[in-house]
C-alpha atoms as a PDB file:
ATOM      1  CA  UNK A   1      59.235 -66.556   1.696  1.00  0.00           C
ATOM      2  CA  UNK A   2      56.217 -67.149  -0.257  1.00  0.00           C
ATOM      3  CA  UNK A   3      56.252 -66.080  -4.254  1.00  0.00           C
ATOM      4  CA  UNK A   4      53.791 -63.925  -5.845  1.00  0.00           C
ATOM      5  CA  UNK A   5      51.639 -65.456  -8.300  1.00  0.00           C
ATOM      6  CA  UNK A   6      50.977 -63.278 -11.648  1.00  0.00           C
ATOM      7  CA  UNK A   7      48.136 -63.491 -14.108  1.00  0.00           C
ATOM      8  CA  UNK A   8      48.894 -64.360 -17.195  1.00  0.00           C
ATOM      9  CA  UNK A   9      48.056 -61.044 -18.787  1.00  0.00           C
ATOM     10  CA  UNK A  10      50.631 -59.425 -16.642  1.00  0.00           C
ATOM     11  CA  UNK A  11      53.208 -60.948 -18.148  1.00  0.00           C
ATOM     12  CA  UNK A  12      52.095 -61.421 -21.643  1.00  0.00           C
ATOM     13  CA  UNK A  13      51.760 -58.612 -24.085  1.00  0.00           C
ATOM     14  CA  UNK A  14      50.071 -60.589 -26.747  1.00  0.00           C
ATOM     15  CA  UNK A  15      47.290 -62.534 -23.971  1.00  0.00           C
ATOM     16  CA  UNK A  16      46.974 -59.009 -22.615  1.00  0.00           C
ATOM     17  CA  UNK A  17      46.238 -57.251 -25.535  1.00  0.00           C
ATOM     18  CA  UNK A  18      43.544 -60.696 -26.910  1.00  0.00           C
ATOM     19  CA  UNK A  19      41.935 -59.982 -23.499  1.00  0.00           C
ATOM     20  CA  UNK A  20      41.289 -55.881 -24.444  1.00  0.00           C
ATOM     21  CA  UNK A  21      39.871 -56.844 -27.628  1.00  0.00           C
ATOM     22  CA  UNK A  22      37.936 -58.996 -26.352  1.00  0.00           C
ATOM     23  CA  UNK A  23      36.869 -56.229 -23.654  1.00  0.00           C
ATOM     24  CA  UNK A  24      35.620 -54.165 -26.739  1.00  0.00           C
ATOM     25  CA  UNK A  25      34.190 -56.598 -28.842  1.00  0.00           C
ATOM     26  CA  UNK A  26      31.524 -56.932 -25.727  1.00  0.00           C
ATOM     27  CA  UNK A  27      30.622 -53.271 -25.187  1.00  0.00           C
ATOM     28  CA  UNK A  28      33.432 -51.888 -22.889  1.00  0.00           C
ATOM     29  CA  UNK A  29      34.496 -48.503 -24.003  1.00  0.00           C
ATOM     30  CA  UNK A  30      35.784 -46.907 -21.122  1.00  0.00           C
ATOM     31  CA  UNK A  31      38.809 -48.254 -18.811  1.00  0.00           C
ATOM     32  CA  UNK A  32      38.289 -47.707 -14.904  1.00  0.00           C
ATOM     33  CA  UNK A  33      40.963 -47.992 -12.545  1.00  0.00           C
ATOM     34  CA  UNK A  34      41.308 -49.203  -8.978  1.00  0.00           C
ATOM     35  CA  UNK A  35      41.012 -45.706  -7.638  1.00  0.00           C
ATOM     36  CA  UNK A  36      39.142 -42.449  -9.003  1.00  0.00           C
ATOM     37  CA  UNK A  37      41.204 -40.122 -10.837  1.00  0.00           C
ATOM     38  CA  UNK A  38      40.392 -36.283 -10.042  1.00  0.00           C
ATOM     39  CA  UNK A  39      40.749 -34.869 -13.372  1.00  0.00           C
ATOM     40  CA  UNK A  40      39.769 -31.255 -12.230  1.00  0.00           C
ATOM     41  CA  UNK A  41      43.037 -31.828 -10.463  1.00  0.00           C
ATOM     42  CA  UNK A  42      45.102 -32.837 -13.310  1.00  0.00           C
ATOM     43  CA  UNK A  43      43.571 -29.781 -16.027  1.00  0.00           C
ATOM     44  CA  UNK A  44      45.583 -26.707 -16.052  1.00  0.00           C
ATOM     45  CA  UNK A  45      43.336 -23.793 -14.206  1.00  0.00           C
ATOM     46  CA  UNK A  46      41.442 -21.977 -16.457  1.00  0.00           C
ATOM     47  CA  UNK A  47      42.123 -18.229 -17.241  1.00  0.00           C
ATOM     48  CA  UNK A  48      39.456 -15.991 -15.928  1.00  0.00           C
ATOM     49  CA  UNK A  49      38.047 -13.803 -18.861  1.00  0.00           C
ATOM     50  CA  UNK A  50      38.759 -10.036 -18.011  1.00  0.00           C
ATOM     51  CA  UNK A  51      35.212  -8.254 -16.295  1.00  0.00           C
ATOM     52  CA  UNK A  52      33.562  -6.527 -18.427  1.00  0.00           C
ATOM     53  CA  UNK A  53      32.281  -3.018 -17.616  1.00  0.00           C
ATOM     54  CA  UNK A  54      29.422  -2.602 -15.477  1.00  0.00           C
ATOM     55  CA  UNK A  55      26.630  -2.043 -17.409  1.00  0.00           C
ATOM     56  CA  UNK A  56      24.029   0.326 -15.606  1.00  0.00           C
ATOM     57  CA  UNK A  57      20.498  -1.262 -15.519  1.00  0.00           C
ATOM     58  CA  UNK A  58      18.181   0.802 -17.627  1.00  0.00           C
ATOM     59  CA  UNK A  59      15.287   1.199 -15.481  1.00  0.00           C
ATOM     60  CA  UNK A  60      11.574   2.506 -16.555  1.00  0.00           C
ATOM     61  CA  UNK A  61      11.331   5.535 -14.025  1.00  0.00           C
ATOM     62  CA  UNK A  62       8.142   5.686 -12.489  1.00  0.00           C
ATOM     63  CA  UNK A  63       5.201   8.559 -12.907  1.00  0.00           C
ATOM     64  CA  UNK A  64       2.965   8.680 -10.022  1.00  0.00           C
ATOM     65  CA  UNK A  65       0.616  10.437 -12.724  1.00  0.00           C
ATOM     66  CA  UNK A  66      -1.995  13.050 -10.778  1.00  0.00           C
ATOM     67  CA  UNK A  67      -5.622  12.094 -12.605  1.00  0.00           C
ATOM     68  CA  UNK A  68      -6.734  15.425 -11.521  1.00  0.00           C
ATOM     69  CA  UNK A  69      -3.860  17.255 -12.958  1.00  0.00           C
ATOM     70  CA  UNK A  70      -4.305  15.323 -16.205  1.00  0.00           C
ATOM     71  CA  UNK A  71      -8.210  16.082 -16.223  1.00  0.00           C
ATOM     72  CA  UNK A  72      -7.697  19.425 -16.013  1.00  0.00           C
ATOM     73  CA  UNK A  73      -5.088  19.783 -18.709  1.00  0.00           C
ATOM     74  CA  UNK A  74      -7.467  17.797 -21.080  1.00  0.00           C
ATOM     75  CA  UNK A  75     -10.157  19.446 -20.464  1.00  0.00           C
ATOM     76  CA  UNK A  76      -9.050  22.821 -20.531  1.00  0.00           C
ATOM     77  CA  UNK A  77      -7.311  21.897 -24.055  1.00  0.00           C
ATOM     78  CA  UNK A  78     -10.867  20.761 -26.097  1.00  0.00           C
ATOM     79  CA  UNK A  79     -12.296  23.628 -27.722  1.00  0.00           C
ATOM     80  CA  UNK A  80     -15.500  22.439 -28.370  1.00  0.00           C
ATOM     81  CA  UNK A  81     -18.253  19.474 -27.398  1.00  0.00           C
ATOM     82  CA  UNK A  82     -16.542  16.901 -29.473  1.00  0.00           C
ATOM     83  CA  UNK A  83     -12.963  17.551 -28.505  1.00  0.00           C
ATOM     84  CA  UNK A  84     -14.015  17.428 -24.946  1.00  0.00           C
ATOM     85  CA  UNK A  85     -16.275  13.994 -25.788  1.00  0.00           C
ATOM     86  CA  UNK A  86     -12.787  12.651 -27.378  1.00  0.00           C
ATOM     87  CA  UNK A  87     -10.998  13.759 -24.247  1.00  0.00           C
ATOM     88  CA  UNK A  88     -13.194  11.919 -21.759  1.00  0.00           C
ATOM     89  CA  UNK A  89     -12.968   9.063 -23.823  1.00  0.00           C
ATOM     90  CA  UNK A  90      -9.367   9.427 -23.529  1.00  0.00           C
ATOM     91  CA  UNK A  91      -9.354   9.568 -20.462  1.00  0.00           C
ATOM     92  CA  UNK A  92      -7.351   6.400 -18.518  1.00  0.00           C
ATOM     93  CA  UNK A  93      -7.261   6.813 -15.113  1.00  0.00           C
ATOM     94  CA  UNK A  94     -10.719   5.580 -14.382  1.00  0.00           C
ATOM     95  CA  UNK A  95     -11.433   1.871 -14.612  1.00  0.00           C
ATOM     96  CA  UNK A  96     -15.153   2.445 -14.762  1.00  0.00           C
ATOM     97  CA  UNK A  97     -15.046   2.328 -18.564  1.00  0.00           C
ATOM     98  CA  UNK A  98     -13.828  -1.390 -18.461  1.00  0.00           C
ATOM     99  CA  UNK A  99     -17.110  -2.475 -17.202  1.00  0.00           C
ATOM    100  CA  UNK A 100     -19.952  -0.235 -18.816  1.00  0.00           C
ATOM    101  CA  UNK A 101     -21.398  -0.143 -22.568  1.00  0.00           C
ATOM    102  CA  UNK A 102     -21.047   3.168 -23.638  1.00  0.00           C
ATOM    103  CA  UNK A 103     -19.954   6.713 -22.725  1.00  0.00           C
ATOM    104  CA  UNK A 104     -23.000   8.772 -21.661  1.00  0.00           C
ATOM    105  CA  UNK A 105     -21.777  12.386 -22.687  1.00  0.00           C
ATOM    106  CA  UNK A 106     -25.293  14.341 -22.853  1.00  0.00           C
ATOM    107  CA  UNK A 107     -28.529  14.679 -23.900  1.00  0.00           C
ATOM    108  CA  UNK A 108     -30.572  18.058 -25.338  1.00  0.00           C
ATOM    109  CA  UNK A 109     -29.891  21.152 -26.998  1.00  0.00           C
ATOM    110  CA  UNK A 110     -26.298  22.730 -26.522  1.00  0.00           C
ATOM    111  CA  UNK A 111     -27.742  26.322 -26.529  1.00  0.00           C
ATOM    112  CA  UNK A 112     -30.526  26.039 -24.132  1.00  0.00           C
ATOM    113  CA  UNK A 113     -30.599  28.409 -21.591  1.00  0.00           C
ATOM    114  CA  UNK A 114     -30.901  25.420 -18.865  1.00  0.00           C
ATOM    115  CA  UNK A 115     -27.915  22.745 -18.100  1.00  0.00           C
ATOM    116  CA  UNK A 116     -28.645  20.010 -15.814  1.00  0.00           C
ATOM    117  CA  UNK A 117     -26.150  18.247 -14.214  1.00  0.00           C
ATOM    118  CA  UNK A 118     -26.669  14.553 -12.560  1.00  0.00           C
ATOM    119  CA  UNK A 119     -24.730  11.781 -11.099  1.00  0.00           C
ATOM    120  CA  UNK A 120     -23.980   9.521 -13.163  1.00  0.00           C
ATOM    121  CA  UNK A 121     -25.292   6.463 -16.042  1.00  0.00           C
ATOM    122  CA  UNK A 122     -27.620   3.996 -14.683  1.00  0.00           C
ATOM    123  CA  UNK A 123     -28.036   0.197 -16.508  1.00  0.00           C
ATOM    124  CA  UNK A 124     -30.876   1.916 -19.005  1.00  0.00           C
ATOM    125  CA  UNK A 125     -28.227   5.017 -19.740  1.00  0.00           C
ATOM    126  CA  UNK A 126     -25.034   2.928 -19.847  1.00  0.00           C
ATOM    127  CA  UNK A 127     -27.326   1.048 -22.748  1.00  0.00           C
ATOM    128  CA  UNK A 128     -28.289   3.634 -24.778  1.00  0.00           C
ATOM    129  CA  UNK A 129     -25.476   6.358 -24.142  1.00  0.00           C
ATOM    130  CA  UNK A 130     -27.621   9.020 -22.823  1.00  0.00           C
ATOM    131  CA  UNK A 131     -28.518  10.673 -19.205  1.00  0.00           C
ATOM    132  CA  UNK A 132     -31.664  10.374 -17.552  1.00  0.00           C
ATOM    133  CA  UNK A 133     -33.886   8.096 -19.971  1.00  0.00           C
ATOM    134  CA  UNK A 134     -34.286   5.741 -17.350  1.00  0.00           C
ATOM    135  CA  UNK A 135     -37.615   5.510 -15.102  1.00  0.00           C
ATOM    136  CA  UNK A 136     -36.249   8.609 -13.211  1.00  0.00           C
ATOM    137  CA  UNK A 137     -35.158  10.227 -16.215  1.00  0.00           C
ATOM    138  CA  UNK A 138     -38.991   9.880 -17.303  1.00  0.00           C
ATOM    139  CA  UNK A 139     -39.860  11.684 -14.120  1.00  0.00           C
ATOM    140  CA  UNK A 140     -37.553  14.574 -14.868  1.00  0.00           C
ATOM    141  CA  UNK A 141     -39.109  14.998 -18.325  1.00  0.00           C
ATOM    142  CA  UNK A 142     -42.921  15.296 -16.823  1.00  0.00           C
ATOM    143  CA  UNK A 143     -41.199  17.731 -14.239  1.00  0.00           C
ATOM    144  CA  UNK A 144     -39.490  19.821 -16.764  1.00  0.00           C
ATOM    145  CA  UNK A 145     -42.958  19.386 -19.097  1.00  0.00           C
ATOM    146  CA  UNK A 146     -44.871  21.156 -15.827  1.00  0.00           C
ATOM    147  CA  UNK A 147     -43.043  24.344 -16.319  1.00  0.00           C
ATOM    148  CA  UNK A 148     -42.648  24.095 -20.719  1.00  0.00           C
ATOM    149  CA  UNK A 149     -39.523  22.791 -20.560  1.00  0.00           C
ATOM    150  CA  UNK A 150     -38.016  19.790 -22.871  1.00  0.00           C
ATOM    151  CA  UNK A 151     -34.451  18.819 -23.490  1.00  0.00           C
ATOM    152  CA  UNK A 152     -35.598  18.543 -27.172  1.00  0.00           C
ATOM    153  CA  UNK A 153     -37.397  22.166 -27.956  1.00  0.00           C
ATOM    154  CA  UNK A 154     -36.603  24.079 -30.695  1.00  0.00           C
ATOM    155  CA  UNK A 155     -36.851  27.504 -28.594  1.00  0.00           C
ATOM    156  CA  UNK A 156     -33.407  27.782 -26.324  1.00  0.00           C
ATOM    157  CA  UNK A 157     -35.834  29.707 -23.843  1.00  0.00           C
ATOM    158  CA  UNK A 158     -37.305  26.620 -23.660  1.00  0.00           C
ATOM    159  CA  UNK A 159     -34.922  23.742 -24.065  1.00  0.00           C
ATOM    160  CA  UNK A 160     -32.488  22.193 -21.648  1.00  0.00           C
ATOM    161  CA  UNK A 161     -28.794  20.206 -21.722  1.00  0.00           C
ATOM    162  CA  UNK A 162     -28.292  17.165 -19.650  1.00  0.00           C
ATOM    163  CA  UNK A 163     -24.828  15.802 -18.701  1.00  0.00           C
ATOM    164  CA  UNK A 164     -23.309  13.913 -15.438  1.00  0.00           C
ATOM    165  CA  UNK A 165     -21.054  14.306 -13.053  1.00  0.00           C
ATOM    166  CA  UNK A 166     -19.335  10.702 -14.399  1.00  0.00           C
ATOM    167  CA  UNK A 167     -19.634   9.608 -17.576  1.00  0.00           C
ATOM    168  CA  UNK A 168     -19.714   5.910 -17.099  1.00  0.00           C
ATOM    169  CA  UNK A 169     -22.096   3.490 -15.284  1.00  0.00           C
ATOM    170  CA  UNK A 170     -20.489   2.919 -11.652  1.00  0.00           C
ATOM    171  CA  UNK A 171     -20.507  -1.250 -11.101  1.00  0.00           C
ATOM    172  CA  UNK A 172     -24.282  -2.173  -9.705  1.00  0.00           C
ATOM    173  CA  UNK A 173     -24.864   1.562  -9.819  1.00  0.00           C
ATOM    174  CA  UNK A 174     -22.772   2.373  -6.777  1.00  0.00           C
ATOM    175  CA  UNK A 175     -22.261   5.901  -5.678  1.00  0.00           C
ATOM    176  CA  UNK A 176     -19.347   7.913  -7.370  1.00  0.00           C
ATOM    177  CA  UNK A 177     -16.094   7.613  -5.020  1.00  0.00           C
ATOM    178  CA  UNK A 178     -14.738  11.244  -3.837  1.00  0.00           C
ATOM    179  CA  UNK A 179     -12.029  10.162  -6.240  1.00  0.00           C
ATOM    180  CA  UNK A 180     -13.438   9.276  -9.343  1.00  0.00           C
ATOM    181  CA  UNK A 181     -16.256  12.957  -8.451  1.00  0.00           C
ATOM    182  CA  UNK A 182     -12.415  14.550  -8.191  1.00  0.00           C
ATOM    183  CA  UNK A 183     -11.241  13.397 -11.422  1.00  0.00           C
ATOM    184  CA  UNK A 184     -14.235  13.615 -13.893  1.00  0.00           C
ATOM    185  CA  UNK A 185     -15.128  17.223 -12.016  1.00  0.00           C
ATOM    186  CA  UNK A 186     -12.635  19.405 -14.419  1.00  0.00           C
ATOM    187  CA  UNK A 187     -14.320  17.889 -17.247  1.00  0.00           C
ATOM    188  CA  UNK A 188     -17.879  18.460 -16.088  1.00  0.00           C
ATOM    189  CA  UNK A 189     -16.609  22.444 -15.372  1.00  0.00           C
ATOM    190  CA  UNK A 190     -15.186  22.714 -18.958  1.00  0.00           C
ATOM    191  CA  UNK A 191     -18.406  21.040 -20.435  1.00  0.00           C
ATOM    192  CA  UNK A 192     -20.132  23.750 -18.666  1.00  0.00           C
ATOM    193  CA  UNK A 193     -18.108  26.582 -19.632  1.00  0.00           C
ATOM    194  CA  UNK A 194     -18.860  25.156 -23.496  1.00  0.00           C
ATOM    195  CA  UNK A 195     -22.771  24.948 -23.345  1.00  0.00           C
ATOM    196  CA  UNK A 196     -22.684  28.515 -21.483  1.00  0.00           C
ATOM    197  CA  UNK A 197     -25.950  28.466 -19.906  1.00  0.00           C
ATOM    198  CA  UNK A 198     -27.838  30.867 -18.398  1.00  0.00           C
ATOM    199  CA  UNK A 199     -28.913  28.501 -15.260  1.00  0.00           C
ATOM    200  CA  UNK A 200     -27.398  25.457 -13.936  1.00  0.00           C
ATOM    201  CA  UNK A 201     -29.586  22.694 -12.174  1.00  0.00           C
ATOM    202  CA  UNK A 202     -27.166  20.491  -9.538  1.00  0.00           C
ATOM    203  CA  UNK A 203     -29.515  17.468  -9.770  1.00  0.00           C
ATOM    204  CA  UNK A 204     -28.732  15.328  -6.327  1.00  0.00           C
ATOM    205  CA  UNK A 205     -26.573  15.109  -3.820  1.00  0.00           C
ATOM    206  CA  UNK A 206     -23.539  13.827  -5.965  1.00  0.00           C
ATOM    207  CA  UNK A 207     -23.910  16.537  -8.283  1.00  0.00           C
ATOM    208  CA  UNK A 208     -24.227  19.351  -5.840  1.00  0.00           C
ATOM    209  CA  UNK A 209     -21.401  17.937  -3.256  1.00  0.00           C
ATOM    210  CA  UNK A 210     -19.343  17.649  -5.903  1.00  0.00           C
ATOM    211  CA  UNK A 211     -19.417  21.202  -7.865  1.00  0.00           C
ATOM    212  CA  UNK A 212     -20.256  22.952  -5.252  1.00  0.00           C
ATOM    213  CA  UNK A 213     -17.495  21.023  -3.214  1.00  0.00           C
ATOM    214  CA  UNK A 214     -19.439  20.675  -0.106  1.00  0.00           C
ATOM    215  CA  UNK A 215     -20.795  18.063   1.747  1.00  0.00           C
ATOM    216  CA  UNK A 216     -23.997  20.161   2.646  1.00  0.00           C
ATOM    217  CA  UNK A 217     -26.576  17.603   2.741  1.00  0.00           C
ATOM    218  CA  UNK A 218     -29.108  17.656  -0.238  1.00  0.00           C
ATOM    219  CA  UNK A 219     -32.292  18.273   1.614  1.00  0.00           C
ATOM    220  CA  UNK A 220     -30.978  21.112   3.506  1.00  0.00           C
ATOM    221  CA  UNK A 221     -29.252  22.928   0.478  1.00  0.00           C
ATOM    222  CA  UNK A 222     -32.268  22.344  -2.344  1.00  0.00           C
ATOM    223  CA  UNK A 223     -34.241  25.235  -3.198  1.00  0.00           C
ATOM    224  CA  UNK A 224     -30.944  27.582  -2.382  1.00  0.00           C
ATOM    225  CA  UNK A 225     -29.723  29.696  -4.924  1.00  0.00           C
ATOM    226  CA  UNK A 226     -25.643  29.204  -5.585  1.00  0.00           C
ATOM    227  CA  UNK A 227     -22.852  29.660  -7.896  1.00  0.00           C
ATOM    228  CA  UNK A 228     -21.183  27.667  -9.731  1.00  0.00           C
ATOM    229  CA  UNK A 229     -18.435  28.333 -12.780  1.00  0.00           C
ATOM    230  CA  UNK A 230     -19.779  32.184 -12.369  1.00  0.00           C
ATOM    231  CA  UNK A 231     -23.344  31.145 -12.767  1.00  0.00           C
ATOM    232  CA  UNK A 232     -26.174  30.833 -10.610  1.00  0.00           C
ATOM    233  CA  UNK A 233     -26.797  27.188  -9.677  1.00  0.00           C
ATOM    234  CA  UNK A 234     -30.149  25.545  -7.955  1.00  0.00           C
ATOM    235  CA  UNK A 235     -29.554  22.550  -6.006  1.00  0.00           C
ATOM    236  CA  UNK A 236     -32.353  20.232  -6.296  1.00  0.00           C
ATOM    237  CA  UNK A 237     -33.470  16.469  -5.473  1.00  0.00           C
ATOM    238  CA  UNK A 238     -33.028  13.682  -7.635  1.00  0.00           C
ATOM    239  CA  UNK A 239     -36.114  12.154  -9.650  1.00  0.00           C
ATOM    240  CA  UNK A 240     -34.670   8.866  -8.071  1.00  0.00           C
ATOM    241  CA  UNK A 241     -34.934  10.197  -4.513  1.00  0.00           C
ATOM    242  CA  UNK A 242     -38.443  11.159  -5.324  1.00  0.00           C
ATOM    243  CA  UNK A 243     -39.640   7.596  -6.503  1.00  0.00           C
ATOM    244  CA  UNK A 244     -38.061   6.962  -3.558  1.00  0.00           C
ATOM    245  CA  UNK A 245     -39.729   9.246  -1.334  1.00  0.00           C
ATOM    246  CA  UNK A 246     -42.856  10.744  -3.017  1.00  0.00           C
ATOM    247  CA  UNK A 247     -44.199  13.191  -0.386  1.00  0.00           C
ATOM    248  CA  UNK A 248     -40.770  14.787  -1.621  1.00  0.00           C
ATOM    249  CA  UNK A 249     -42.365  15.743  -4.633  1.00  0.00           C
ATOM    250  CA  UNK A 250     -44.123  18.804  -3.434  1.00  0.00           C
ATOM    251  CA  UNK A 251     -40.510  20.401  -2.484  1.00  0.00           C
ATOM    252  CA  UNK A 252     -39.320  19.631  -6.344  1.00  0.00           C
ATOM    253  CA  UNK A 253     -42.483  21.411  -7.663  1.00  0.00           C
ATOM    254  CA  UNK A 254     -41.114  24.418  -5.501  1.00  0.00           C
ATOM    255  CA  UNK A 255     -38.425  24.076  -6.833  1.00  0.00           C
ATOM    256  CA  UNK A 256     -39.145  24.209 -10.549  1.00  0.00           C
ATOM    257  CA  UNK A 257     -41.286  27.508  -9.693  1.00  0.00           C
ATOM    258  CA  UNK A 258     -38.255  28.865  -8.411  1.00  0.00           C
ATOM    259  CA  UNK A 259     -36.314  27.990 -11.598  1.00  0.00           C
ATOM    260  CA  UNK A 260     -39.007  29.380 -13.802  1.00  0.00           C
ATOM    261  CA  UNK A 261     -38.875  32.580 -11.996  1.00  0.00           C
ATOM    262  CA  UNK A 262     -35.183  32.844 -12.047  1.00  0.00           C
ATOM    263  CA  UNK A 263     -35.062  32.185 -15.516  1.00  0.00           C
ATOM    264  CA  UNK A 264     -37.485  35.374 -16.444  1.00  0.00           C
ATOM    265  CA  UNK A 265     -35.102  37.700 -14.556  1.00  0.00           C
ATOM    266  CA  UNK A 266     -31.666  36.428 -16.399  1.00  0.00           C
ATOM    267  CA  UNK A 267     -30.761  37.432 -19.440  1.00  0.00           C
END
């Protein structure tokens, strides 16, 4: 039977105890055994804190906001030009402001006996914040000239209002979406129902579709008496259209004779 061999540091506190200083003195600071130790094993469990009460989430509730709904109750609440100006500037549901200059409210004298209603701002409106000053705008004031009208007469008989259907520039002058002519229409009603005037002029196919709320086609429905707001209302075409398409022009001219008839036999 063979006998087992011990090291010295087995047997000999004081050579064991040289040979763990020593251990230190070069850097060791941790003692590792011949096997791992689990020490998850050897800690006591820990207590579980006590669940607190469920705490509901506060949530934002949503509001599917109606723009329509919201247009009206602005509108209907501005009792005058400015409040309604304020209003439309206001106004958030439309992103068409985020891209244009300025808010093109109107143009003329608010007691003439004539309101004209366009589309809406083109690149030479959306820079100076009025309607119709553009090359077609120029038109319309040597067609209203032809019958002694201005927007800027003293004499109400005379004079005329200009507003639009929008009142900011649509992006590369698009055509108004049915939503944004939806929106911006109970402002354009209660702008009307502030001027008060006599005779209303739906100037283009956006302008008539959209207070007349038909999809009648411009050149079918020009020259025809309507109503609009309780008034009567003359559909005509656009001084655009008739840069456009000057052999038109004749029809406008009939037009304006019709107007200037019209407006001898209203009081």
């Amino acid at each position: 039977m063979g006998m087992t061999t011990q090291a010295p540091w087995e047997t000999d506190w004081h050579i064991a105890r040289a040979c763990l200083e020593w251990q230190v003195e070069m850097g060791a600071l941790e003692a590792i055994c011949d096997a791992p130790i689990d020490r998850y094993a050897l800690d006591p469990a820990p207590v579980a804190a006590p669940k607190a009460a469920a705490t509901p989430a506060m949530t934002t509730p949503v509001v599917n906001a109606d723009p329509v709904a919201e247009a009206q109750a602005m509108a209907g609440a501005a009792p005058d030009l400015e409040a309604l100006q304020a209003a439309l500037a206001a106004f958030e549901h439309s992103d068409l402001k985020l891209g244009a200059r300025n808010l093109v409210f109107c143009d003329g004298q608010p007691n003439a006996r004539v309101m004209i209603v366009g589309e809406a701002p083109g690149r030479e409106e959306d820079r100076a914040g009025k309607p119709f000053i553009g090359e077609a705008g120029q038109l319309l004031d040597r067609m209203l000239a032809a019958i002694d009208m201005r927007r800027d007469h003293p004499d109400p008989a005379h004079a005329v209002y200009i507003t639009n259907i929008l009142p900011w520039r649509p992006p590369q002058n698009r055509d108004p979406s049915a939503e944004e002519r939806a929106m911006f229409r109970p402002f354009v009603m209660r702008h009307i129902e502030l001027i008060n005037p006599d005779v209303l002029i739906l100037m283009g196919r956006i302008s008539a579709g959209t207070l007349l709320e038909s999809q009648e086609a411009i050149t079918r429905i020009r020259g025809q008496w309507r109503e609009v707001a309780g008034r009567p209302a003359l559909p005509m075409l656009h001084p655009a259209y008739l840069l456009r398409n000057p052999a038109a022009k004749r029809e406008a001219w009939a037009d304006l004779l019709e107007l200037q008839a019209r407006l001898r036999t209203v009081s």
